[in-house]
Protein backbone atom coordinates (compact mmCIF):
# COMPACT_ATOMS: atom_id res chain seq x y z
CA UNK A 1 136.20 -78.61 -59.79
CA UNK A 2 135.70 -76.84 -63.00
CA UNK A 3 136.63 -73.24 -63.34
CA UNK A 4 133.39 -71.52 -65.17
CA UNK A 5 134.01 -68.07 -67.00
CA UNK A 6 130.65 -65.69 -67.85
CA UNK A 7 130.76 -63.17 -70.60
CA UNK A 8 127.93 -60.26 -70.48
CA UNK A 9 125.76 -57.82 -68.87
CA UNK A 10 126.53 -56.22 -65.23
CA UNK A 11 124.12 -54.02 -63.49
CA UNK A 12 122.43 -52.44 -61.06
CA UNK A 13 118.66 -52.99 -61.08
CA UNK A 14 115.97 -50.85 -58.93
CA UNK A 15 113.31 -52.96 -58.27
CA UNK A 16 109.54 -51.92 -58.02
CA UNK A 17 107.27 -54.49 -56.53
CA UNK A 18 103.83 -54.87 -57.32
CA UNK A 19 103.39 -52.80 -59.70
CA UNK A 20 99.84 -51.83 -61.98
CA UNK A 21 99.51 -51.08 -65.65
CA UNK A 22 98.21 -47.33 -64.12
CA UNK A 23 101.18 -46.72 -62.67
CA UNK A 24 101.47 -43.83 -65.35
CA UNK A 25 98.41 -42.29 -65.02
CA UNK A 26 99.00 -41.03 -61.16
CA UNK A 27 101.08 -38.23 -60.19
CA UNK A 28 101.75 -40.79 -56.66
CA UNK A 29 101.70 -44.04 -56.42
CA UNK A 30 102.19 -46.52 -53.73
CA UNK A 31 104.09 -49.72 -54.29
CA UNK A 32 104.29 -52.53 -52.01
CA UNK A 33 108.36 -52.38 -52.18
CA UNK A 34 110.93 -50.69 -53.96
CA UNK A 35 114.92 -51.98 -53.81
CA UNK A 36 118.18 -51.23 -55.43
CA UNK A 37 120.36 -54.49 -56.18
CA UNK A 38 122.85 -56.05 -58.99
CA UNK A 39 121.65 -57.59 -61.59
CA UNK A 40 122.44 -58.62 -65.13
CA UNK A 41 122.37 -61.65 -66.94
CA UNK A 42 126.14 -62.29 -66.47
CA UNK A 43 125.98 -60.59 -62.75
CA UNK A 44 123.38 -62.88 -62.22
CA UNK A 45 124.50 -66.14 -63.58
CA UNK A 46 127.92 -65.57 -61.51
CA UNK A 47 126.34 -65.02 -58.40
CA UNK A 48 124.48 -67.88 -58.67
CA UNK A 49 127.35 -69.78 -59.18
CA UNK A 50 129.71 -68.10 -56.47
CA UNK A 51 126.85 -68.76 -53.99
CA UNK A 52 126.86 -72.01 -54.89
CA UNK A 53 130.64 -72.81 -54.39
CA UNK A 54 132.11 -72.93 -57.95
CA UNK A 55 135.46 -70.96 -59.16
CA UNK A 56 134.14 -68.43 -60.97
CA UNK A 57 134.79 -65.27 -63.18
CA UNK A 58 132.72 -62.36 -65.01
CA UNK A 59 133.96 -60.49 -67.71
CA UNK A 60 131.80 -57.56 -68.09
CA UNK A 61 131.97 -53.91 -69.31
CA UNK A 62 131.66 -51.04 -66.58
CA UNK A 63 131.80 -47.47 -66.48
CA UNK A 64 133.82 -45.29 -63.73
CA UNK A 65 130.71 -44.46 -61.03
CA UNK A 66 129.13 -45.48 -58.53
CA UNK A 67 127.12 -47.92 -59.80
CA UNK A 68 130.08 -49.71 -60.89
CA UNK A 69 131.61 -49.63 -57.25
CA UNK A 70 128.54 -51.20 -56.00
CA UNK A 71 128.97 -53.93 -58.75
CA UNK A 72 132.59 -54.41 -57.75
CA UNK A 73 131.79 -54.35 -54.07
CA UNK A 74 128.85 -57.31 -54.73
CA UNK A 75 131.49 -59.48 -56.55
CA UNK A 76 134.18 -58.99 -53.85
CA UNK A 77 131.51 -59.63 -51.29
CA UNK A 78 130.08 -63.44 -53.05
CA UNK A 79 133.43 -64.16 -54.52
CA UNK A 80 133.38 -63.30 -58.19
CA UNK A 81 136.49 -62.56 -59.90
CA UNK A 82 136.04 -59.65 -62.29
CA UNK A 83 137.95 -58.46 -65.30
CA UNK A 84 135.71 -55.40 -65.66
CA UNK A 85 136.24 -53.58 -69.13
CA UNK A 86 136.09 -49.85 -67.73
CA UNK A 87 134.98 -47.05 -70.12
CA UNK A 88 134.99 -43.83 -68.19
CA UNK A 89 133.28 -42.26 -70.86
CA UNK A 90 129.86 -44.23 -70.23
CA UNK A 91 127.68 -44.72 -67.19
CA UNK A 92 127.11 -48.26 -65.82
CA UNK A 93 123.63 -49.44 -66.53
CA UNK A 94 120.70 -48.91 -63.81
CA UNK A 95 118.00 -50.32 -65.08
CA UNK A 96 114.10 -49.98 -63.40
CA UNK A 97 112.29 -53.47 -62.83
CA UNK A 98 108.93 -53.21 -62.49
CA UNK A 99 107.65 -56.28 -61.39
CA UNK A 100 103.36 -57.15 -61.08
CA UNK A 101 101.31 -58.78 -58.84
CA UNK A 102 102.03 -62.26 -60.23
CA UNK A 103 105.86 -61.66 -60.34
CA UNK A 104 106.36 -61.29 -64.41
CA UNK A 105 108.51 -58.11 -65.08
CA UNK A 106 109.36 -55.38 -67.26
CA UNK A 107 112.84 -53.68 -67.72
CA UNK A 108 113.74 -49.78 -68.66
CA UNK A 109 117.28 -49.37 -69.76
CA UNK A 110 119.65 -46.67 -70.55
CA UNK A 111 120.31 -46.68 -74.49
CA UNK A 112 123.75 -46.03 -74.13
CA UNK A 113 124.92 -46.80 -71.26
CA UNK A 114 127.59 -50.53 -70.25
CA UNK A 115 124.82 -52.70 -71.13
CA UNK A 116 125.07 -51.91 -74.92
CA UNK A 117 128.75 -51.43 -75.37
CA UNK A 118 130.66 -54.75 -74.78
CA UNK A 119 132.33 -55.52 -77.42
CA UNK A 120 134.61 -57.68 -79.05
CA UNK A 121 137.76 -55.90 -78.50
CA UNK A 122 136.80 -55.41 -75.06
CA UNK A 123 136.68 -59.48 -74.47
CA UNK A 124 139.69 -60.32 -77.33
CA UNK A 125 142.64 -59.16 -74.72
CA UNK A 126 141.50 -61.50 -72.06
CA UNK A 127 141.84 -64.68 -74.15
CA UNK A 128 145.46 -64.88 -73.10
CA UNK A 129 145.04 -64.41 -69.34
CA UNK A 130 144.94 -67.21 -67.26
CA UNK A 131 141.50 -66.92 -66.31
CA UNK A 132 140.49 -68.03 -70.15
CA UNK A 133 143.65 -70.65 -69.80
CA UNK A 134 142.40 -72.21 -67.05
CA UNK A 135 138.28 -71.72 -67.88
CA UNK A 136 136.53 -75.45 -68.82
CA UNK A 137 132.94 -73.78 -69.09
CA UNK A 138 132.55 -69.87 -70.68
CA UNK A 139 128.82 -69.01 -71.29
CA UNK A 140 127.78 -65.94 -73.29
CA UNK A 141 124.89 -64.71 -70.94
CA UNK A 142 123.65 -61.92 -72.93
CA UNK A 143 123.28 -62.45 -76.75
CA UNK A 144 121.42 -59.81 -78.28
CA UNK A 145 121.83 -57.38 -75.33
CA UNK A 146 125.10 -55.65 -76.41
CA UNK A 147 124.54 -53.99 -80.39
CA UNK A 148 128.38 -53.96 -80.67
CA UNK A 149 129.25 -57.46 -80.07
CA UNK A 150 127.50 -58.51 -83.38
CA UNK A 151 126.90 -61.90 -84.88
CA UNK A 152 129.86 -62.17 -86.48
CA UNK A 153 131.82 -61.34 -83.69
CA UNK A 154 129.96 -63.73 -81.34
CA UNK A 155 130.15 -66.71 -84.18
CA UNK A 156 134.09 -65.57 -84.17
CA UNK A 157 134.31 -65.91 -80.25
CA UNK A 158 132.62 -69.14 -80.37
CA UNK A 159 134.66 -70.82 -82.92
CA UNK A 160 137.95 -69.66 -80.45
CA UNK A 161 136.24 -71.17 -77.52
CA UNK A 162 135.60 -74.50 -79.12
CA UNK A 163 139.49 -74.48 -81.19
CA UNK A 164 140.60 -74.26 -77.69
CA UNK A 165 138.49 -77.34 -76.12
CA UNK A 166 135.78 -75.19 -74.34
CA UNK A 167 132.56 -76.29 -73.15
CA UNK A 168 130.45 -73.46 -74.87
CA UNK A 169 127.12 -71.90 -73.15
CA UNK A 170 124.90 -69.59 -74.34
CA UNK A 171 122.69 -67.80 -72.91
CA UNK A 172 119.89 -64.98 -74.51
CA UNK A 173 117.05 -62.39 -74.35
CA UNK A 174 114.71 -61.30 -76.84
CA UNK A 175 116.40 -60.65 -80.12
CA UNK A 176 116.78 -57.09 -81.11
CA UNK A 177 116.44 -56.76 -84.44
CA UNK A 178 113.89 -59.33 -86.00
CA UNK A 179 116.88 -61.75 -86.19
CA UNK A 180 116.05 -65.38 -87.49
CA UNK A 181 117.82 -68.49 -86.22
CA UNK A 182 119.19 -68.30 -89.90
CA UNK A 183 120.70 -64.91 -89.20
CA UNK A 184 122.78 -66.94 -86.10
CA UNK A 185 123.21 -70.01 -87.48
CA UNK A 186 127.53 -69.72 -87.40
CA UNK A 187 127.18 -68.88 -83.66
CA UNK A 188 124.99 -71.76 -82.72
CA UNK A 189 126.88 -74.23 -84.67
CA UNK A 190 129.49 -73.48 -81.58
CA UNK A 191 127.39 -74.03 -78.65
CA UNK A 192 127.18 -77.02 -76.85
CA UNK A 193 124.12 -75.56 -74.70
CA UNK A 194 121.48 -73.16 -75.56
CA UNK A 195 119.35 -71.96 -73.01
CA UNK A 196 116.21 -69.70 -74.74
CA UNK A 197 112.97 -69.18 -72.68
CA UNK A 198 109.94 -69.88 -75.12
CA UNK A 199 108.90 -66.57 -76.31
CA UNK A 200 112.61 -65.77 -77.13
CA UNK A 201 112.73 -69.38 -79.21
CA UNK A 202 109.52 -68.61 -80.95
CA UNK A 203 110.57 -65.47 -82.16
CA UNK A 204 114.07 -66.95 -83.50
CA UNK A 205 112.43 -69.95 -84.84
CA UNK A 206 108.78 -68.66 -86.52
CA UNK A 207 107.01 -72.00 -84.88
CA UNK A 208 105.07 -72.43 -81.97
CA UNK A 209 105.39 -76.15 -81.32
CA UNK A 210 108.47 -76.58 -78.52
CA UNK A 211 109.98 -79.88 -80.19
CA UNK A 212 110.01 -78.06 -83.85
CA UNK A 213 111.74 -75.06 -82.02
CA UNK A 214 114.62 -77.33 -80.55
CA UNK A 215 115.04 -78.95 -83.57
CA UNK A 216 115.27 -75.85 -85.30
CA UNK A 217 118.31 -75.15 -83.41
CA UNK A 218 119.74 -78.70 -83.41
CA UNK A 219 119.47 -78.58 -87.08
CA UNK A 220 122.23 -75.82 -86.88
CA UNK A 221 124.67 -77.24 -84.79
CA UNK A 222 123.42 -76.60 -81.12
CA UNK A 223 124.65 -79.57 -79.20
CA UNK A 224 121.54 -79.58 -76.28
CA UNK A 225 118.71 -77.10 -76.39
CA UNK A 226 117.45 -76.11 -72.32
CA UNK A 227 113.99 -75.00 -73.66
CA UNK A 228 112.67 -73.05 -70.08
CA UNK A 229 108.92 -73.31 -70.41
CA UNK A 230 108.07 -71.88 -67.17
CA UNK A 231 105.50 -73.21 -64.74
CA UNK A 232 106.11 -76.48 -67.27
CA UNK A 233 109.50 -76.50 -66.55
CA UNK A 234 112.08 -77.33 -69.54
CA UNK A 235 112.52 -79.29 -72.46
CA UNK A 236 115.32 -81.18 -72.46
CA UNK A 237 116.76 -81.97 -76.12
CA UNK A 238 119.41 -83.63 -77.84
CA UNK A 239 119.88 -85.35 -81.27
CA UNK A 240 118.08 -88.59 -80.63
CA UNK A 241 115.79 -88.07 -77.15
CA UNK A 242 113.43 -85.34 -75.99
CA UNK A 243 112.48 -84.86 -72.38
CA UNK A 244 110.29 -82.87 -70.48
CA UNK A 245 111.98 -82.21 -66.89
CA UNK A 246 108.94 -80.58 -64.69
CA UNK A 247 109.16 -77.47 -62.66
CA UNK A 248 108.98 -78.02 -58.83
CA UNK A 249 105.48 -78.11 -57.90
CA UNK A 250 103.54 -76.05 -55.39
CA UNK A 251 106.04 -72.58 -55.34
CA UNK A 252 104.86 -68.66 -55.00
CA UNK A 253 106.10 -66.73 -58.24
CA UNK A 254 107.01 -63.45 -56.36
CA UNK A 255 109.49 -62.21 -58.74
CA UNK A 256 110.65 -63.90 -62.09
CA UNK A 257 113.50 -61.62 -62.06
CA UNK A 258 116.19 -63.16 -62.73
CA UNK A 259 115.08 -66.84 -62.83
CA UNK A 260 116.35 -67.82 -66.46
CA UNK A 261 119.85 -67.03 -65.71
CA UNK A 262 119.74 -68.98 -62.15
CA UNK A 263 118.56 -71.79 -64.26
CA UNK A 264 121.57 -71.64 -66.59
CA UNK A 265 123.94 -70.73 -63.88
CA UNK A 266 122.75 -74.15 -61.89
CA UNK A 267 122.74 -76.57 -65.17
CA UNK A 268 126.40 -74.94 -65.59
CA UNK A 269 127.29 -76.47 -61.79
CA UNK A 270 126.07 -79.37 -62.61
CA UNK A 271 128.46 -79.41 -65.83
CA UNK A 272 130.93 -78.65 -63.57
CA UNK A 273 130.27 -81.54 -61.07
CA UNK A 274 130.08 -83.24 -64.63
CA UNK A 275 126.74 -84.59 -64.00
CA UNK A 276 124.40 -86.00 -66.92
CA UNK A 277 122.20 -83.35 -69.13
CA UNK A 278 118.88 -85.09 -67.43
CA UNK A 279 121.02 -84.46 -63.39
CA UNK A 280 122.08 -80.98 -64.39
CA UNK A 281 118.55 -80.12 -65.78
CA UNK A 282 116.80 -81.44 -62.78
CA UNK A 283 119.30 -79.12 -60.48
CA UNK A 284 118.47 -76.37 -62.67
CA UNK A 285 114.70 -76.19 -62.24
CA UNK A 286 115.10 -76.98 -58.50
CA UNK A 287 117.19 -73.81 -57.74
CA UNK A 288 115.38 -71.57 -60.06
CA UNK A 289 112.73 -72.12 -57.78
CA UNK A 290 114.24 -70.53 -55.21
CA UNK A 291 115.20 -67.57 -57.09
CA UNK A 292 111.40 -66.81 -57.81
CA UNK A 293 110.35 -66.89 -54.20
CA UNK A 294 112.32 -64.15 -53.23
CA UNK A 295 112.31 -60.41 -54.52
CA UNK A 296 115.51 -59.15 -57.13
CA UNK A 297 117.81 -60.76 -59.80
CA UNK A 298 120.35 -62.26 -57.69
CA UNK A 299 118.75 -62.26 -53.54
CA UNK A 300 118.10 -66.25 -53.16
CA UNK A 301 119.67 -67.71 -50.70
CA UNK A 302 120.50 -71.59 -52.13
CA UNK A 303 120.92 -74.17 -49.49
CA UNK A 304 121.95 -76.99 -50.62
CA UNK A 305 119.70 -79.20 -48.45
CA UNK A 306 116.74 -77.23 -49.95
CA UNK A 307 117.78 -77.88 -53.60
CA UNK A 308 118.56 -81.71 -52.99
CA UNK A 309 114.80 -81.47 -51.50
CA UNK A 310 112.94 -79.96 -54.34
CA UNK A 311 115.54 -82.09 -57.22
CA UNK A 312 113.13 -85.23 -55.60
CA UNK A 313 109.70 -83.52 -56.46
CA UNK A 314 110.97 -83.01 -60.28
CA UNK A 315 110.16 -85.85 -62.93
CA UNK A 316 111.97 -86.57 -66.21
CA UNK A 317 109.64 -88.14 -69.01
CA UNK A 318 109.84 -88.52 -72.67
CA UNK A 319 108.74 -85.89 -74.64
CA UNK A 320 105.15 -86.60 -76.22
């Protein structure tokens, strides 16, 4: 089995379920659920992974708190080996979730607290432990989340992970500062697999039209674009072949939270089982359906049976 290795975020997320655009406007409100949990996209793509039997580790940035304790406690408890970068001048990140009726979500976060403040030399000392050594698959969960791991720093990362026969993930959010795909064009010509959700690719890109978006990032380097379209599922693209891989039909979106980074964390299994692109996409959207059906970033339980199941419901086609 492959050892996997995710770079990024760690938190602790409070949860507020369902949630109105009024909620403002009241001095009391009731809410149909409130909970405190991890989360993160790093937290959150480990988990996934730890739950579903891979070897595992999370390099993340922490501060010294209680928040951080609970993080530690979460990865001791679903088997996540952490080299945690501790800052005791920080806090650790708590961010508030507020999630709606329909299960789309909204995050606060602390300007300057973990979240923002991994940076290069907080990752550079672990590339000679034997956790990097012995890592075949290191994903970058969080580009654009942390302002001091810049570009260049990222594009220099990448370049390391590839010199030293990585496979090379990457993972995002919604770009910070009006970046182009121009702007990360060294750190994409590094990545073997790029995993944007729509509205994050559009924003990159400037076009609307998925297959232009994909080859937008194809064009600078990326080996397969995972294109999550949502209730559509994902487009699947490579050099020379398109495909559409279709959600599982028929499921209740109760919370979205956390969804993209199951899907990653599951395509990165099946790289580690080393399945085909079309296998490992067809296991992703099967267990990110699980993850929406159940409240919090990282609360699914994935049974295997159950993801085998819904992997039979999910078509592959040619991209129109």
């Amino acid at each position: 089995m492959k050892n996997c290795l995710i770079i990024g975020g760690a938190v602790i997320d409070v949860s507020i379920s369902c949630i109105t655009p009024d909620i403002f406007a009241q001095h009391s409100i009731p809410v149909d659920d409130v909970r405190i949990g991890t989360g993160g996209d790093a937290l959150n793509e480990a988990t996934v992974l730890a739950r579903l039997g891979y070897n595992v580790s999370l390099l993340t940035k922490l501060g010294r708190d209680s928040a951080a304790d609970m993080i530690r406690a979460h990865c001791e408890q679903v088997g996540i080996r952490l080299l945690d970068c501790v800052d005791p001048t920080i806090s650790t990140s708590v961010n508030i979730v507020g999630v709606t009726e329909d299960g789309e979500r909204s995050f606060i976060t602390v300007r300057d607290s973990s979240l923002r403040k991994l940076s290069y030399a907080d990752i550079e000392p672990f590339l000679s432990s034997d956790v990097y050594v012995n890592a075949d698959i290191i994903c970058l969960a969080s580009l654009f989340v942390s302002p001091a791991l810049t570009h260049d720093d990222c594009a220099k990362l990448f370049r390391r992970f590839k010199a030293d026969g990585k496979i090379v993930c990457c993972d995002t959010t919604r770009r910070k500062n009006n970046e182009s795909v121009e702007d990360i064009a060294e750190i994409l010509s590094n990545v073997d697999y790029f995993f944007p959700n729509l509205e994050e690719a559009e924003l990159l890109t400037g076009t609307l039209s998925p297959a232009d978006i994909t080859n937008r990032f194809l064009e600078k380097g990326v080996g397969t674009v995972l294109l999550k379209l949502g209730k559509r599922g994902c487009l699947l693209a490579e050099h020379d072949r398109k495909r559409l891989v279709s959600a599982v039909p028929s499921i209740n979106c109760i919370d979205s939270t956390g969804a993209g980074d199951t899907f990653a964390a599951a395509f990165i299994s099946g790289l580690a089982d080393g399945l085909t692109n079309d296998r490992c996409a067809v296991r992703a959207n099967a267990t990110a359906s699980c993850c929406i059906e159940t409240r919090g970033a990282n609360n699914a339980v994935f049974d295997r049976d159950t993801i085998i199941k819904r992997e039979t419901t999910i078509t592959v086609t040619d991209w129109e």
